[in-house]
C-alpha atoms as a PDB file:
ATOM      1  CA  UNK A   1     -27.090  21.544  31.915  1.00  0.00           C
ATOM      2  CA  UNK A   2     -26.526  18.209  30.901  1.00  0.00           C
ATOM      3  CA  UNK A   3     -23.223  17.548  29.693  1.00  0.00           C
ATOM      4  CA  UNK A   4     -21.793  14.372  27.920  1.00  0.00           C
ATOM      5  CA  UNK A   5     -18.405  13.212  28.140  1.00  0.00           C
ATOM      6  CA  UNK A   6     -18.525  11.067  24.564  1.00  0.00           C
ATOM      7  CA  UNK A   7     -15.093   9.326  24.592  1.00  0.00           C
ATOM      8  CA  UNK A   8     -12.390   8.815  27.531  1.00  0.00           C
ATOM      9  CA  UNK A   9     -10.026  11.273  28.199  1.00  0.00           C
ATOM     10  CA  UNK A  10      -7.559   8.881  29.671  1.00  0.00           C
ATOM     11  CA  UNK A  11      -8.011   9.647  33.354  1.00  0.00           C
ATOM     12  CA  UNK A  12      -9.122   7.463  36.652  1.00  0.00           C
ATOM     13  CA  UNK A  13     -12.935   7.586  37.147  1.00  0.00           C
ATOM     14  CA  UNK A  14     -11.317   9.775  40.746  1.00  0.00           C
ATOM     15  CA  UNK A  15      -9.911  12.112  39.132  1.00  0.00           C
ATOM     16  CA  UNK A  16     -12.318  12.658  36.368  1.00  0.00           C
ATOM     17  CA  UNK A  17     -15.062  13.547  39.186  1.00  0.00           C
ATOM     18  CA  UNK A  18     -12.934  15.413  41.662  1.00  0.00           C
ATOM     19  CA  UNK A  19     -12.092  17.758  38.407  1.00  0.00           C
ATOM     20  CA  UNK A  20     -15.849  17.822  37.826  1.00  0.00           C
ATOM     21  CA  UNK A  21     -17.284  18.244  41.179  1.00  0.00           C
ATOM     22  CA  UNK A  22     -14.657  21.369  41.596  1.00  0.00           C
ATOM     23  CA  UNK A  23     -15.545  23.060  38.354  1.00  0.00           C
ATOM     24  CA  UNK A  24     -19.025  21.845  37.283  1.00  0.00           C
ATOM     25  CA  UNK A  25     -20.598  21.155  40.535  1.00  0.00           C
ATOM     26  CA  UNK A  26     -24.148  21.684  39.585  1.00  0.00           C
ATOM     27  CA  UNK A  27     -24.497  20.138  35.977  1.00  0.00           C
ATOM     28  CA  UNK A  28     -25.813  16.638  35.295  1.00  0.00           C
ATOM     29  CA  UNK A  29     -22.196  15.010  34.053  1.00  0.00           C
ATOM     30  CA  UNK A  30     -22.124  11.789  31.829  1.00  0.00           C
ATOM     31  CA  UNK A  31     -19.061   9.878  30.814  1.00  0.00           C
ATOM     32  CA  UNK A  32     -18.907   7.393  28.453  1.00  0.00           C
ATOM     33  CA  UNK A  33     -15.695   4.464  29.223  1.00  0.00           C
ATOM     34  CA  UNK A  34     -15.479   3.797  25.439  1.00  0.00           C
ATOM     35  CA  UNK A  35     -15.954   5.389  22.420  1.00  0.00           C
ATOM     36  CA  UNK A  36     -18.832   4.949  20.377  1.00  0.00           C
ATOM     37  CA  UNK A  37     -18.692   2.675  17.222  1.00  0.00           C
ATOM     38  CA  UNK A  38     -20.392   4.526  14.533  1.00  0.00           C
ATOM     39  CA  UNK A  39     -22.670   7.786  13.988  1.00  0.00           C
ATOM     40  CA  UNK A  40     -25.881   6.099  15.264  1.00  0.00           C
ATOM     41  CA  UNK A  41     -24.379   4.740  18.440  1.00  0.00           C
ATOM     42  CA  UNK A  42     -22.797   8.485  19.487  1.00  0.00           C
ATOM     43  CA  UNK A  43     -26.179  10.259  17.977  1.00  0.00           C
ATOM     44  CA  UNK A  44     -27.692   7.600  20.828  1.00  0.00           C
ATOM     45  CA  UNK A  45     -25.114   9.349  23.382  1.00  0.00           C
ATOM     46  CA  UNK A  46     -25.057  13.181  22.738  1.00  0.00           C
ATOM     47  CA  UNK A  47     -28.635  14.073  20.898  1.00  0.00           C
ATOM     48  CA  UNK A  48     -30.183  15.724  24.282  1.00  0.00           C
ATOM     49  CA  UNK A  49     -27.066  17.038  25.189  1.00  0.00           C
ATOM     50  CA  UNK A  50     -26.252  20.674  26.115  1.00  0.00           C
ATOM     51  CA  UNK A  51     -22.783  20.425  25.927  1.00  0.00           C
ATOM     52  CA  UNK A  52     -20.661  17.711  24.312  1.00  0.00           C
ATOM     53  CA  UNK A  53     -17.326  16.912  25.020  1.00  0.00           C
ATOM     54  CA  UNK A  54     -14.997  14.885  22.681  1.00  0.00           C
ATOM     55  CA  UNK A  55     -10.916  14.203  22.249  1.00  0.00           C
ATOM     56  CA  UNK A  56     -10.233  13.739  18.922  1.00  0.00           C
ATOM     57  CA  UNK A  57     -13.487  12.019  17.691  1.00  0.00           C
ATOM     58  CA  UNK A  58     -14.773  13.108  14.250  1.00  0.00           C
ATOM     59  CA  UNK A  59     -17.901  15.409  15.203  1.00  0.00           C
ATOM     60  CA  UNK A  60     -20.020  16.099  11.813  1.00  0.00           C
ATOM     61  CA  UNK A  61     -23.024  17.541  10.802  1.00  0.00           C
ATOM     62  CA  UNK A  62     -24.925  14.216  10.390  1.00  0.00           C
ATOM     63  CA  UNK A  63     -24.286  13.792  14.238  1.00  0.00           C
ATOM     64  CA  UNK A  64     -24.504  17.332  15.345  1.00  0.00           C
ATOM     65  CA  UNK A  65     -27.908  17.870  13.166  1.00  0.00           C
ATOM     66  CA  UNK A  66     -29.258  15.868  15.693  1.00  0.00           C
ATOM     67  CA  UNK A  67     -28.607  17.823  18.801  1.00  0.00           C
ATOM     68  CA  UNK A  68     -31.429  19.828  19.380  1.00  0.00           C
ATOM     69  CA  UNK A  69     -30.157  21.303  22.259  1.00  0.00           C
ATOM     70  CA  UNK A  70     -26.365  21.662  21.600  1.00  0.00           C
ATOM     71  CA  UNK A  71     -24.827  24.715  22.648  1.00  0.00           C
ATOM     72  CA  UNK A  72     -21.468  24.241  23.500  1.00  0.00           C
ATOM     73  CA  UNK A  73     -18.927  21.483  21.925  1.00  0.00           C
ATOM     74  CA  UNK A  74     -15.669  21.210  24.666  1.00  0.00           C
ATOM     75  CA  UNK A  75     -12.764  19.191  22.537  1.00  0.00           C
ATOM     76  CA  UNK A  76     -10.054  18.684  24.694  1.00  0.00           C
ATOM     77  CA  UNK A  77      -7.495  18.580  21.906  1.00  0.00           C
ATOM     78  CA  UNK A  78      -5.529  21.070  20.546  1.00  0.00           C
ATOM     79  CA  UNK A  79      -6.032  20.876  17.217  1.00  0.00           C
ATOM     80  CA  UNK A  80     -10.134  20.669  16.059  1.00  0.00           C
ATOM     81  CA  UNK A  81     -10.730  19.551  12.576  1.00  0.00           C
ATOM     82  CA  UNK A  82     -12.160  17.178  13.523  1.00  0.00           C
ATOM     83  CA  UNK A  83     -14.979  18.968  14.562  1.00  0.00           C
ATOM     84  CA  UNK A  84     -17.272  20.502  11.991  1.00  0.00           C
ATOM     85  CA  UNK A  85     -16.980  24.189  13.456  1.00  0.00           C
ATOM     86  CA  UNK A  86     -18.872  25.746  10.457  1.00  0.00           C
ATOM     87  CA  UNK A  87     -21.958  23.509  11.324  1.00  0.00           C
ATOM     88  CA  UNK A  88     -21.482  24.999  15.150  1.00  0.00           C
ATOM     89  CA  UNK A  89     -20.599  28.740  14.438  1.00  0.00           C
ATOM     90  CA  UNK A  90     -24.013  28.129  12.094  1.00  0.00           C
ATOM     91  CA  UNK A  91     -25.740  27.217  14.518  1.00  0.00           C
ATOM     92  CA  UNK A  92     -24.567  29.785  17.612  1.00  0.00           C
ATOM     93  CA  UNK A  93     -22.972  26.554  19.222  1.00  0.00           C
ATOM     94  CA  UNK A  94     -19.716  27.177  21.175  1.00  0.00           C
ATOM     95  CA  UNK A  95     -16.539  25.432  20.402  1.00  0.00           C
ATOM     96  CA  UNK A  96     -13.657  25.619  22.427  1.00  0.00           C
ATOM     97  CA  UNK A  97     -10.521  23.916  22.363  1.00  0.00           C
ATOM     98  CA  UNK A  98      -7.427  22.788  24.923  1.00  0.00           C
ATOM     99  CA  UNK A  99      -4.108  24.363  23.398  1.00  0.00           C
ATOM    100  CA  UNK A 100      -2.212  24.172  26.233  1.00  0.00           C
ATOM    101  CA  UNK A 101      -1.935  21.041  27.929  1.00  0.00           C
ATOM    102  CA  UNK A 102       0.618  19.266  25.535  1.00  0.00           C
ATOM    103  CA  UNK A 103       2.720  21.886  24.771  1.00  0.00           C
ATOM    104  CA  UNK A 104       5.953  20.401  26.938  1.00  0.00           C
ATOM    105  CA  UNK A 105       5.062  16.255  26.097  1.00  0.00           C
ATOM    106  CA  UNK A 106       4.326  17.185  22.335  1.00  0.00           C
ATOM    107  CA  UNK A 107       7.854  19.616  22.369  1.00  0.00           C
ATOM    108  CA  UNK A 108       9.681  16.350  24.272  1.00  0.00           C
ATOM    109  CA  UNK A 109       8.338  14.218  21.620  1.00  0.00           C
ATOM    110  CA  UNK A 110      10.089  16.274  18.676  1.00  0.00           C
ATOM    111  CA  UNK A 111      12.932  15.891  20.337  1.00  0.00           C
ATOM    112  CA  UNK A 112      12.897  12.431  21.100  1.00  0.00           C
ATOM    113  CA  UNK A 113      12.245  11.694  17.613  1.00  0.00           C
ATOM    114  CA  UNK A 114      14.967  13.801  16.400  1.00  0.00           C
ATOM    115  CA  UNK A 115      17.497  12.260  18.970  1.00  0.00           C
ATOM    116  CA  UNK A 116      16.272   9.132  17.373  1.00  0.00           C
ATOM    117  CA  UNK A 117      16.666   9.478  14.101  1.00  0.00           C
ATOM    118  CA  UNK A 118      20.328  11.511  14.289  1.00  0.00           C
ATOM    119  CA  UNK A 119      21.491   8.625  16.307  1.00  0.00           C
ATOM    120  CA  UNK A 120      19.918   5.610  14.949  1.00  0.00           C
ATOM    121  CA  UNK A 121      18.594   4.602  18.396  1.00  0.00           C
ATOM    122  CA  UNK A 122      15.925   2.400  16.721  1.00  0.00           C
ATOM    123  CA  UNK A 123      18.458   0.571  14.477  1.00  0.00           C
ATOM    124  CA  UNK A 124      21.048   0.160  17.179  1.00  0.00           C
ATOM    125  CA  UNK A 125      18.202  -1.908  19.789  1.00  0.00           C
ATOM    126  CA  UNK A 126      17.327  -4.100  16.792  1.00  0.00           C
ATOM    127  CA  UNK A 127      21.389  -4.630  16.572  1.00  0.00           C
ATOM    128  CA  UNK A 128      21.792  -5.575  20.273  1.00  0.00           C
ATOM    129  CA  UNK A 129      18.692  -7.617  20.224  1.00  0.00           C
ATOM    130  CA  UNK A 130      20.368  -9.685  17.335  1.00  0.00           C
ATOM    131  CA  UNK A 131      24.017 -10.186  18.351  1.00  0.00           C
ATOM    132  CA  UNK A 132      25.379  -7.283  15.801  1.00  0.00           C
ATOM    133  CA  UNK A 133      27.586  -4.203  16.476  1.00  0.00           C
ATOM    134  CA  UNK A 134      27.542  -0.876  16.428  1.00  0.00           C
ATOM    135  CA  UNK A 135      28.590  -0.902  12.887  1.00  0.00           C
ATOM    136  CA  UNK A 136      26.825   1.316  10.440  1.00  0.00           C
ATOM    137  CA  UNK A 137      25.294   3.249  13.501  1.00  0.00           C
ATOM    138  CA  UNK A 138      27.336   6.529  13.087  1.00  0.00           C
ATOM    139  CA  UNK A 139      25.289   8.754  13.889  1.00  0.00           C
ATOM    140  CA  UNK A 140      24.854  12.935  14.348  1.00  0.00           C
ATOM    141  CA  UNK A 141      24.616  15.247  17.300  1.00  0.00           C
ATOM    142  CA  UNK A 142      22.074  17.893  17.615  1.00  0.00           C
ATOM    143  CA  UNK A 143      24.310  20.471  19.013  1.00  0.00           C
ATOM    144  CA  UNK A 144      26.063  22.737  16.058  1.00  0.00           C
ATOM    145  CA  UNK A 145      22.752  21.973  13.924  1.00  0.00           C
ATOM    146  CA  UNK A 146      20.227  24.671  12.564  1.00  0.00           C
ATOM    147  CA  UNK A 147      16.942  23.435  13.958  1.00  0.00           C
ATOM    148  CA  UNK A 148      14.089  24.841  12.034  1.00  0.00           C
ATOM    149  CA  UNK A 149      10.973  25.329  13.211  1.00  0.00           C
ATOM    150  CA  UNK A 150       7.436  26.160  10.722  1.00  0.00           C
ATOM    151  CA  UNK A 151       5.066  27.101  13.291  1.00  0.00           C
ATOM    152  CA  UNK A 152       5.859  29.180  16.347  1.00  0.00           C
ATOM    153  CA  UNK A 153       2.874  28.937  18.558  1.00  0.00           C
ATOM    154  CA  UNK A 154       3.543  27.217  22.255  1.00  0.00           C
ATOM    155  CA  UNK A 155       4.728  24.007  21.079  1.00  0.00           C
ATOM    156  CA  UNK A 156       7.223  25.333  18.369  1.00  0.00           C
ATOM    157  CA  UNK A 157       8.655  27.680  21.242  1.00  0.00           C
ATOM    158  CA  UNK A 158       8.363  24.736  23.311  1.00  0.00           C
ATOM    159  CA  UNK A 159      10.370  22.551  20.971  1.00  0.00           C
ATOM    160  CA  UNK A 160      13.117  25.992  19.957  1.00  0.00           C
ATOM    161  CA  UNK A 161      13.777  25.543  23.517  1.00  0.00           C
ATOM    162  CA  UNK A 162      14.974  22.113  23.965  1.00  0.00           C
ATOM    163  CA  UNK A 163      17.287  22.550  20.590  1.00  0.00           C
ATOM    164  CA  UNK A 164      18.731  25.379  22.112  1.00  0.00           C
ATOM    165  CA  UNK A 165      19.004  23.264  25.430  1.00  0.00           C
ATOM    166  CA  UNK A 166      21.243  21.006  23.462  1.00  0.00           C
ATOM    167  CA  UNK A 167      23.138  23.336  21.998  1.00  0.00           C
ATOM    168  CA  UNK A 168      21.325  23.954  18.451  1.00  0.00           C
ATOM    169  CA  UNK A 169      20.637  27.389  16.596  1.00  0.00           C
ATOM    170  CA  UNK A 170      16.944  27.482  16.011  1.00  0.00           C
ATOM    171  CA  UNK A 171      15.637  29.296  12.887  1.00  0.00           C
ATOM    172  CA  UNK A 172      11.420  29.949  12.467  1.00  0.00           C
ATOM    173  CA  UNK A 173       9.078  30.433  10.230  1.00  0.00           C
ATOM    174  CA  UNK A 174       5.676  31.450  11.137  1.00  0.00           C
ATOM    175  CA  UNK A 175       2.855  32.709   8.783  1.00  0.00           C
ATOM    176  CA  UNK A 176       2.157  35.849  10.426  1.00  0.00           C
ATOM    177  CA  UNK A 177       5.339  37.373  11.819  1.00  0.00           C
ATOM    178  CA  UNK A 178       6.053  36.588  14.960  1.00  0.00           C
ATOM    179  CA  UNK A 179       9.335  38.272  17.117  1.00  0.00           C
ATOM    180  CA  UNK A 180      10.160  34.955  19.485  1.00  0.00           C
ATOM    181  CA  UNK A 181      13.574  35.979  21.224  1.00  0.00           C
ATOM    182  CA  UNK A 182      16.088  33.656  20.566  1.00  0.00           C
ATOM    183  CA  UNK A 183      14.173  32.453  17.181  1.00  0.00           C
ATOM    184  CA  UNK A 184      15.407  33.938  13.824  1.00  0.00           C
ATOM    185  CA  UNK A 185      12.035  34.438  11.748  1.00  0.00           C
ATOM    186  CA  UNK A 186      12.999  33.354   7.819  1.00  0.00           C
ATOM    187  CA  UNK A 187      10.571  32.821   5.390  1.00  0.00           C
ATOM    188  CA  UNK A 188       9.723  29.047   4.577  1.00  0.00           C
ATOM    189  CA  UNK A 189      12.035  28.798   1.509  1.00  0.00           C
ATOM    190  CA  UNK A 190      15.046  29.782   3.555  1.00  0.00           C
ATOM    191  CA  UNK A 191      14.090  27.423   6.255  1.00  0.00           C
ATOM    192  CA  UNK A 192      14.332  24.760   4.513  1.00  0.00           C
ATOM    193  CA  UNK A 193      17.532  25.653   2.656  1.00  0.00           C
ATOM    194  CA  UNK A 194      19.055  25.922   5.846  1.00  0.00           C
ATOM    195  CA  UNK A 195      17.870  23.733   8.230  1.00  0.00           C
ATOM    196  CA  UNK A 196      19.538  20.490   9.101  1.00  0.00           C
ATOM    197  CA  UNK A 197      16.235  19.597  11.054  1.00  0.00           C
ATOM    198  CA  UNK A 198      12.731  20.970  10.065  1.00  0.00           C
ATOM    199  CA  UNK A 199      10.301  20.075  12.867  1.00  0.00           C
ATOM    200  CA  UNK A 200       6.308  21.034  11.688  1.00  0.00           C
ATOM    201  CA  UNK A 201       4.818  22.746  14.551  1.00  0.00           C
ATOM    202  CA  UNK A 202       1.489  23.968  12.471  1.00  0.00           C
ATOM    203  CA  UNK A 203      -2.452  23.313  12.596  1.00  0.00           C
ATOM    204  CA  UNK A 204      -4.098  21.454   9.763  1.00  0.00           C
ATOM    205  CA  UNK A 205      -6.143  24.219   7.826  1.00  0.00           C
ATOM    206  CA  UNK A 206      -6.580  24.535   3.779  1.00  0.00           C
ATOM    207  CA  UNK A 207      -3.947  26.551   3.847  1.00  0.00           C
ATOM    208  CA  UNK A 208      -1.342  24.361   5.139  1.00  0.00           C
ATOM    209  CA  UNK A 209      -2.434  20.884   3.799  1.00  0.00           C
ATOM    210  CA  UNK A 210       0.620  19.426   1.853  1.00  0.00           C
ATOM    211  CA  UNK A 211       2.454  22.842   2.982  1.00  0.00           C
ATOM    212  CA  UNK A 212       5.297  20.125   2.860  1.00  0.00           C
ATOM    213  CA  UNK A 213       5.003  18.679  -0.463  1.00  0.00           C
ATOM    214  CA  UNK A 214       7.966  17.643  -3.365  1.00  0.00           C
ATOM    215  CA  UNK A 215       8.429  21.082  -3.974  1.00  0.00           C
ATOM    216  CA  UNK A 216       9.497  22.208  -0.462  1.00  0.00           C
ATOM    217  CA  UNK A 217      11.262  18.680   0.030  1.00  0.00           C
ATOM    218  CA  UNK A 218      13.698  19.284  -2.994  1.00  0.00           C
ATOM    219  CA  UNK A 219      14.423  22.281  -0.554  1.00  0.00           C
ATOM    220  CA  UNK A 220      15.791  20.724   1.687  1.00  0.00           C
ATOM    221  CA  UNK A 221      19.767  20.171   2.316  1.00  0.00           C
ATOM    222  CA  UNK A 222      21.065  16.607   1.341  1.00  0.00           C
ATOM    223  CA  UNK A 223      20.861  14.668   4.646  1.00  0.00           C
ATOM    224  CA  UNK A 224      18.271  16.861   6.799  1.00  0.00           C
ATOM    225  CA  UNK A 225      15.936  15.584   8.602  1.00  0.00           C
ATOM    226  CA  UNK A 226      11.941  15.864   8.718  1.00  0.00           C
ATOM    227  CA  UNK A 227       9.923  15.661  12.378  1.00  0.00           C
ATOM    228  CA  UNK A 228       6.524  15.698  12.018  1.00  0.00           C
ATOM    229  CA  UNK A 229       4.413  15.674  15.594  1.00  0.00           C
ATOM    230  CA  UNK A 230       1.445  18.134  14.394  1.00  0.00           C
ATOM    231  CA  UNK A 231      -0.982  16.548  11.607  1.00  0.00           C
ATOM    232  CA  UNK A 232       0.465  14.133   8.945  1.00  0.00           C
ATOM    233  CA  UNK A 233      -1.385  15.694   6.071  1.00  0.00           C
ATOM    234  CA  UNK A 234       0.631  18.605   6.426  1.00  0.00           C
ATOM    235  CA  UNK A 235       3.116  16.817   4.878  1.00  0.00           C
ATOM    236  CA  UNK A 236       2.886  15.145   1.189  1.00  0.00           C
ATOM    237  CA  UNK A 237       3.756  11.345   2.746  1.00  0.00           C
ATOM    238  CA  UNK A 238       3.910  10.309  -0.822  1.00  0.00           C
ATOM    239  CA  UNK A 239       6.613  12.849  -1.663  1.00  0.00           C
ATOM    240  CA  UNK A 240       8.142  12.299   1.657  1.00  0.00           C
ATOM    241  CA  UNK A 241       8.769   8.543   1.113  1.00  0.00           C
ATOM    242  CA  UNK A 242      10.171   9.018  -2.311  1.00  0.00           C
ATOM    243  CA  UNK A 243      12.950  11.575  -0.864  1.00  0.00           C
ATOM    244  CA  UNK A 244      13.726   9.140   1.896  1.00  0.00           C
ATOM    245  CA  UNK A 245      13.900   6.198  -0.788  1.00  0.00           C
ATOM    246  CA  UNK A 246      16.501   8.041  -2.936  1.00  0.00           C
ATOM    247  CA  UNK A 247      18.299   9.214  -0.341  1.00  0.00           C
ATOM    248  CA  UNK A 248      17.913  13.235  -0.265  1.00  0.00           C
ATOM    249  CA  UNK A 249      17.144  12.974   3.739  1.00  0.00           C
ATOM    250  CA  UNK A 250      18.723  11.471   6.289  1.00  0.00           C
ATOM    251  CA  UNK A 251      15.441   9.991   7.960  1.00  0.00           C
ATOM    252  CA  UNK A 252      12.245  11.464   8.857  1.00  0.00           C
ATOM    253  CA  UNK A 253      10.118  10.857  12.514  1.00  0.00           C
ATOM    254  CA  UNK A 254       6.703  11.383  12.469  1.00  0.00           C
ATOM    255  CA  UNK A 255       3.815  10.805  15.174  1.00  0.00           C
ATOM    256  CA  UNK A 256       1.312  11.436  12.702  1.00  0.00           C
ATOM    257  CA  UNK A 257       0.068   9.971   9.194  1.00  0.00           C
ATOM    258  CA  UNK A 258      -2.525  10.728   6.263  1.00  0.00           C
ATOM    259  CA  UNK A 259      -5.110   9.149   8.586  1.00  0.00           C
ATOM    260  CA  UNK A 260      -5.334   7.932  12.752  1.00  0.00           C
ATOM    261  CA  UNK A 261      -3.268   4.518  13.427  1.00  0.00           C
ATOM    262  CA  UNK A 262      -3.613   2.009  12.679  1.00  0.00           C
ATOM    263  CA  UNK A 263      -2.103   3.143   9.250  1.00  0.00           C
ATOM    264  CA  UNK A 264      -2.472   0.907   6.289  1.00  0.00           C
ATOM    265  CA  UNK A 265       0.028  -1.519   6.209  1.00  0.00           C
ATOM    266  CA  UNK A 266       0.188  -0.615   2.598  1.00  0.00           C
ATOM    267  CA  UNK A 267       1.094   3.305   3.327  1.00  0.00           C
ATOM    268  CA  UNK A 268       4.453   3.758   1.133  1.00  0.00           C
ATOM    269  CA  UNK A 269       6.015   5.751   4.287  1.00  0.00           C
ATOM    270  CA  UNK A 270       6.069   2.410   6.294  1.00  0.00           C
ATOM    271  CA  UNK A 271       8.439   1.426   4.100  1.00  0.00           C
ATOM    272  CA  UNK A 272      10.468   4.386   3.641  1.00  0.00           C
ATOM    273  CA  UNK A 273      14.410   3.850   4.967  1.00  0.00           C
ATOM    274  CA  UNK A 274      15.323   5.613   7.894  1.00  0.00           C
ATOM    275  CA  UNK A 275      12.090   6.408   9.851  1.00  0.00           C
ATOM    276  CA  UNK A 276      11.279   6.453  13.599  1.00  0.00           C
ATOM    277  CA  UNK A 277       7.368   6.134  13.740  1.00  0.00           C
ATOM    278  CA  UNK A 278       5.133   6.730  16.997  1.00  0.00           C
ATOM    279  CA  UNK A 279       1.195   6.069  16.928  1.00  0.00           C
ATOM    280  CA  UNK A 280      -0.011   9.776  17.657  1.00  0.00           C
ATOM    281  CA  UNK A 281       1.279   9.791  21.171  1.00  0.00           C
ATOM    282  CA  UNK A 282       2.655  13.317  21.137  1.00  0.00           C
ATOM    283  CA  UNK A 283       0.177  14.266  23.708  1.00  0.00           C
ATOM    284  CA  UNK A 284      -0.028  10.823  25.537  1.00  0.00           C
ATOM    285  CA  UNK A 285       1.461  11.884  28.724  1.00  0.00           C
ATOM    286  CA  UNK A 286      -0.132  10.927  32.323  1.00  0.00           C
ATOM    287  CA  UNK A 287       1.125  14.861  33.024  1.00  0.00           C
ATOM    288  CA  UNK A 288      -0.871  16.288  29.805  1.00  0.00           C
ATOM    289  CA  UNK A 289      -3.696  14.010  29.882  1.00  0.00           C
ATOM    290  CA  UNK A 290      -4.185  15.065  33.605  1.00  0.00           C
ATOM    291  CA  UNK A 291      -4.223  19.021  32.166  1.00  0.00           C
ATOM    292  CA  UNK A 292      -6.119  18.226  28.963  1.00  0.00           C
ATOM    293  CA  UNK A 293      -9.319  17.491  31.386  1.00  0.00           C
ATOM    294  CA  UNK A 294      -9.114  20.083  33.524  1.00  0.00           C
ATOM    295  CA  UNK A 295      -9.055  22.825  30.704  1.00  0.00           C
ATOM    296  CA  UNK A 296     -11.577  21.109  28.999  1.00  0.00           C
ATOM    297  CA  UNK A 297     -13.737  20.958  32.008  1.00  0.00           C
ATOM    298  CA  UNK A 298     -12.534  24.200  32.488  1.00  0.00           C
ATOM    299  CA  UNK A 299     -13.299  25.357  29.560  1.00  0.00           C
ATOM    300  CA  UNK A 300     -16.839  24.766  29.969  1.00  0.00           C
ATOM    301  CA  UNK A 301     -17.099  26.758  33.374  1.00  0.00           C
ATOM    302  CA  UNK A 302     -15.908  29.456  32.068  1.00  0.00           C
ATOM    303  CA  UNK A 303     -18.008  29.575  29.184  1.00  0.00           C
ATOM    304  CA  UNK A 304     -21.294  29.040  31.463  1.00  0.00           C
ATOM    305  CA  UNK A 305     -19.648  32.281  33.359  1.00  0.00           C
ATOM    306  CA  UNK A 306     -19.642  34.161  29.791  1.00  0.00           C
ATOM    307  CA  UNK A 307     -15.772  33.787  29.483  1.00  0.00           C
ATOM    308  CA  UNK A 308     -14.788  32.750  25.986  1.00  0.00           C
ATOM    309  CA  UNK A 309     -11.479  31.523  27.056  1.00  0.00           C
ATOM    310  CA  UNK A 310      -9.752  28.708  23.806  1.00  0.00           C
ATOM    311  CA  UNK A 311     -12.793  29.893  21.652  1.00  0.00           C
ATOM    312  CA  UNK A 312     -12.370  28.601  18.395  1.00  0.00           C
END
């Protein structure tokens, strides 16, 4: 089969064929070093393709109509919709994701950001760098808080961990019930009612778009805090800034916007008080990048071998 590796996946050209040559030894294997520029330069790439893998580069119909010989689509992300998986399940083409390669960077992340924000890290380098003090940098501690979590697949567990590690009580809510030792399941309202933290652990679908939105943010207890490291449009930004502005939260940290960085300089949550921001890099780990090929790769092996293993 020829398969076509459409964008990096942020790993040395040595690893990227010892990987290959273990798992897809007799396949014709391109890789691309950059990503492609438009629809007509990755149509160019992928249209006699049997397999395509991609990251998280948008995959529509208009590019996937012209795959005559598509059958499988590898996306070594965790989260695919970016994909257009109707046009594929339409068309008996295979889609497969990687959800477990960033469960423990994208877990660290939340935490990071959340150590961040309770302690003003951010503000405190800018004072330093500028001759000031450590005045106005009070700041909170994590253990003694309720850290809530709204989504308990392996990163939300991941995440419950850590808080625990720190000495938090962790509180979930997950859309289908889910018994997680060591998790209390609460439905959302209560969550947010009595969370000090909320950390968004959940895939973008129709059904959660905006899950967070003014609503659910009036919710919230005066001076909690909002980490976002799943998809941005879960949350209502707009809503978000405008609780941060008048002061209902304490700060917010999110690795993920209404769109990919670079955001819009004009995006109202750049400008929101008490932020920590990160350019998606959640799953930007040399450990997790190093796993997100191989189960992509993987992924495709065991497919050819009739195993539907991360079958979306």
């Amino acid at each position: 089969m020829k398969i076509v590796v459409v964008e990096p996946l942020s790993i040395s050209v040595e690893e990227f064929e010892r990987d290959a040559h273990e798992l897809l030894q007799d396949d014709e294997i391109v890789r691309y070093a950059s990503r492609p520029k438009n629809d007509a330069e990755c149509i160019d790439r992928v249209e006699d393709a049997d397999v395509i893998v991609v990251a998280n580069l948008p995959l529509n119909a208009s590019v996937l109509s012209h795959c005559g010989h598509l059958k499988m689509v590898s996306i070594a992300f965790v989260g695919y919709d970016h994909v257009d998986v109707d046009y594929c399940r339409d068309h008996n083409i295979a889609v497969t994701n990687a959800p477990t390669y960033p469960t423990e960077a994208v877990a660290e992340l939340a935490i990071g950001l959340t150590l961040s924000v309770l302690r003003k890290i951010p503000q405190g380098d800018r004072a330093v760098r500028s001759s000031g003090t450590s005045a106005g940098l009070v700041g909170g501690q994590l253990a003694g808080k309720v850290f809530g979590i709204v989504g308990m697949g392996r990163i939300g567990r991941a995440t419950a961990m850590l808080a625990q590690a720190f000495g938090a009580t962790t509180i979930g809510f997950n859309r289908s019930p889910r018994d997680v030792p060591g998790i209390r399941q609460v439905d959302l309202s209560q969550l947010l009612r009595t969370a000090d933290i909320v950390s968004l652990h959940v895939p973008l679908t129709d059904g959660t778009r905006h899950l967070i939105g003014a609503e659910q943010l009036a919710l919230m207890k005066p001076g909690a805090i909002i980490i976002n490291t799943a998809r941005g449009q879960i949350i209502d930004n707009d809503a978000l800034a405008d609780a941060l502005s008048a002061g209902r939260l304490a700060g917010a940290g999110l690795d993920v916007f209404d769109t990919e960085p670079p955001v819009n300089p004009d995006n109202r949550i750049l400008h929101a008080p008490n932020t920590v921001l990160t350019p998606h890099v959640g799953f930007d780990t040399g450990e997790a990048l190093t796993a997100r090929a191989l189960e992509a790769l993987g992924n495709i092996g065991d497919w050819q071998s009739g195993n539907d293993r991360n079958r979306v």
